[in-house]
C-alpha atoms as a PDB file:
ATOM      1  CA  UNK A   1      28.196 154.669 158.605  1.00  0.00           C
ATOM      2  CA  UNK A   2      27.584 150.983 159.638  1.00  0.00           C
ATOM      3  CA  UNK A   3      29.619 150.247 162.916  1.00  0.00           C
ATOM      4  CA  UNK A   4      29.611 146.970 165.648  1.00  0.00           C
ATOM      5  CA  UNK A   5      27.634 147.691 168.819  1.00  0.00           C
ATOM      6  CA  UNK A   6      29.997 149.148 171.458  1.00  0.00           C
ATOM      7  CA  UNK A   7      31.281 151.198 169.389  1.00  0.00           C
ATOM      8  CA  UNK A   8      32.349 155.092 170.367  1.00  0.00           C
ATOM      9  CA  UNK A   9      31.583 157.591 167.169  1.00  0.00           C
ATOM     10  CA  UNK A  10      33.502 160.726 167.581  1.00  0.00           C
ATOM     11  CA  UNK A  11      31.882 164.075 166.202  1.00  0.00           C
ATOM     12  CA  UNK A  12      33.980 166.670 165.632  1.00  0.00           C
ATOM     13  CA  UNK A  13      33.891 170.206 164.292  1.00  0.00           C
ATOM     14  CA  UNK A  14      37.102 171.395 162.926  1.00  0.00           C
ATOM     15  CA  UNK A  15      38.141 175.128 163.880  1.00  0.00           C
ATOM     16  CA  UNK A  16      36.761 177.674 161.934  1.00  0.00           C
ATOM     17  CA  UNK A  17      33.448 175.730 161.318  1.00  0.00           C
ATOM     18  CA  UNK A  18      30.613 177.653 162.795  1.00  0.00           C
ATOM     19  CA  UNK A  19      26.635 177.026 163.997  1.00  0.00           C
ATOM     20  CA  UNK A  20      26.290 173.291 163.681  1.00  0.00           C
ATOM     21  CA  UNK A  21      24.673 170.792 165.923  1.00  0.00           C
ATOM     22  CA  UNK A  22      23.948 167.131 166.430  1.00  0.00           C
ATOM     23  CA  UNK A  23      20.068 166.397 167.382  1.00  0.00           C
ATOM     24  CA  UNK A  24      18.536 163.078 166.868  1.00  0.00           C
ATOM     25  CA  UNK A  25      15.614 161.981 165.241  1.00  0.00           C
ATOM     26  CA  UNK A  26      12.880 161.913 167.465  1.00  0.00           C
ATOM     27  CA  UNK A  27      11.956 158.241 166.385  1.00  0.00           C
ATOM     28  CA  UNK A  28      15.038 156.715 167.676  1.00  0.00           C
ATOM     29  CA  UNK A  29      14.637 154.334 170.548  1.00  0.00           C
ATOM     30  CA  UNK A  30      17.936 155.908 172.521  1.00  0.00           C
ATOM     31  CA  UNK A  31      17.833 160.256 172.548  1.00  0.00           C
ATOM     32  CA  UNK A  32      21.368 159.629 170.722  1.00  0.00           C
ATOM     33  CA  UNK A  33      23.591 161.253 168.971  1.00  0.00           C
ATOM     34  CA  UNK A  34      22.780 164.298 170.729  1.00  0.00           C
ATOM     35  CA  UNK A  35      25.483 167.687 170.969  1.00  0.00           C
ATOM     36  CA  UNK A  36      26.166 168.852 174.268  1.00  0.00           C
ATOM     37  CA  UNK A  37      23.310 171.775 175.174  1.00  0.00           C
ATOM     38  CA  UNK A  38      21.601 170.876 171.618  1.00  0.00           C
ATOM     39  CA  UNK A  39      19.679 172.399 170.104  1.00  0.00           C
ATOM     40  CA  UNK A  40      22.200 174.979 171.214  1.00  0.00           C
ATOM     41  CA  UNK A  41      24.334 175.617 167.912  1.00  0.00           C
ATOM     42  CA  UNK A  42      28.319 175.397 168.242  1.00  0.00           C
ATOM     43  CA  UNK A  43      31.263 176.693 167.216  1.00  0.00           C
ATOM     44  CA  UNK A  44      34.536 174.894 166.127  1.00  0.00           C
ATOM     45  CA  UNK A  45      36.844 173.531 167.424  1.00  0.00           C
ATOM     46  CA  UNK A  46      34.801 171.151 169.773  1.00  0.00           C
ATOM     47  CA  UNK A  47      33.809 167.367 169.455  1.00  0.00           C
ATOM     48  CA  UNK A  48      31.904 164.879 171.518  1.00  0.00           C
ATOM     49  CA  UNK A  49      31.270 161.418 171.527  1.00  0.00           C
ATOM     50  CA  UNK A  50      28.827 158.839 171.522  1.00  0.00           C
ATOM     51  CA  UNK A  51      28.879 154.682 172.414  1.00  0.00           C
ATOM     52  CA  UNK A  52      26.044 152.950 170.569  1.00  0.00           C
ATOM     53  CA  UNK A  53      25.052 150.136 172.756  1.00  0.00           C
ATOM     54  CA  UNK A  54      22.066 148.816 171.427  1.00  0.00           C
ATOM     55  CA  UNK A  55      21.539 147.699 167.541  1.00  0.00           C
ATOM     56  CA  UNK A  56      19.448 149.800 165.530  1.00  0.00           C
ATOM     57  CA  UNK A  57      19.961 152.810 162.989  1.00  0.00           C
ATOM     58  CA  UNK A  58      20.211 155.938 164.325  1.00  0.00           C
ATOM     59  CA  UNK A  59      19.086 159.029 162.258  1.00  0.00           C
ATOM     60  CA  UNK A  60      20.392 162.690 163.264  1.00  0.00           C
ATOM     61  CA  UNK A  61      21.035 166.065 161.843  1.00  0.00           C
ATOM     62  CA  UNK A  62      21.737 169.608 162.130  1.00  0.00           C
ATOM     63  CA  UNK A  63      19.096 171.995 162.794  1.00  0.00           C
ATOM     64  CA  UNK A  64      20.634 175.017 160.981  1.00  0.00           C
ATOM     65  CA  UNK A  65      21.270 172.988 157.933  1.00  0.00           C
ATOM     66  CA  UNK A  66      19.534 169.982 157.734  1.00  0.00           C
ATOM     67  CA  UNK A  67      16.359 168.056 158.881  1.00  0.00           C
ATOM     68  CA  UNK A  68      14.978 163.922 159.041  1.00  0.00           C
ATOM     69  CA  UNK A  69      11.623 163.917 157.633  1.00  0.00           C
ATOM     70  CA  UNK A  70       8.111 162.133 159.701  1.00  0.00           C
ATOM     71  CA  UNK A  71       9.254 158.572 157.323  1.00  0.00           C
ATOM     72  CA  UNK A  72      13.284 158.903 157.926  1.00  0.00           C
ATOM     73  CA  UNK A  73      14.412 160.511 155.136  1.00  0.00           C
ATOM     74  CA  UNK A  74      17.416 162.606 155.287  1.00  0.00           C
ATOM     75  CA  UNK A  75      17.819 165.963 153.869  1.00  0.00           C
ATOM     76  CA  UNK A  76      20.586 168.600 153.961  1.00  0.00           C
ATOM     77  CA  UNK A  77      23.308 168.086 156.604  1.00  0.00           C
ATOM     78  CA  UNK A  78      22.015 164.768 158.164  1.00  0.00           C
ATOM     79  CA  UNK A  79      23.080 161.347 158.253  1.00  0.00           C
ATOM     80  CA  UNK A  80      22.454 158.040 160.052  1.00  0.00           C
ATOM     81  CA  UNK A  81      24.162 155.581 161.694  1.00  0.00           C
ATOM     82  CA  UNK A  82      23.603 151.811 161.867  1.00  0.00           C
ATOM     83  CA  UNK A  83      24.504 149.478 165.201  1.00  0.00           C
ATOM     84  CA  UNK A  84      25.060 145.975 164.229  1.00  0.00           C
END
């Protein structure tokens, strides 16, 4: 997802969906996107979201089903999101 700075990103689980979270990468400059009490994993329905302020990709993923590798590769449930 490539998005303008200022930008609010809305995460959502719908209901039904069960243990997922949002953590960051711990290389991004900002502790963002982060789910509320992560690593805590949630339950559906629930959202939260984020304003990206600053320009710069930021890399995040779900610890029960994904992970971001030392280099920034993504793997599993993970994605990224750029700030231009």
């Amino acid at each position: 997802l490539t998005v303008a700075v200022g930008t609010t990103v809305t995460f959502t689980w719908p209901d039904g969906s069960t243990n997922h979270n949002v953590v960051p990468w711990a290389s991004n400059a900002s502790p963002i996107p982060a789910s509320p009490g992560q690593p805590t994993l949630l339950d559906g329905p629930t959202s939260f979201a984020v304003t990206f302020t600053t320009p710069e990709t930021f890399r995040f993923f779900c610890s029960a089903h994904g992970s971001v590798g030392s280099a920034g590769q993504l793997s599993g449930m993970a994605g990224s999101i750029t700030v231009q």
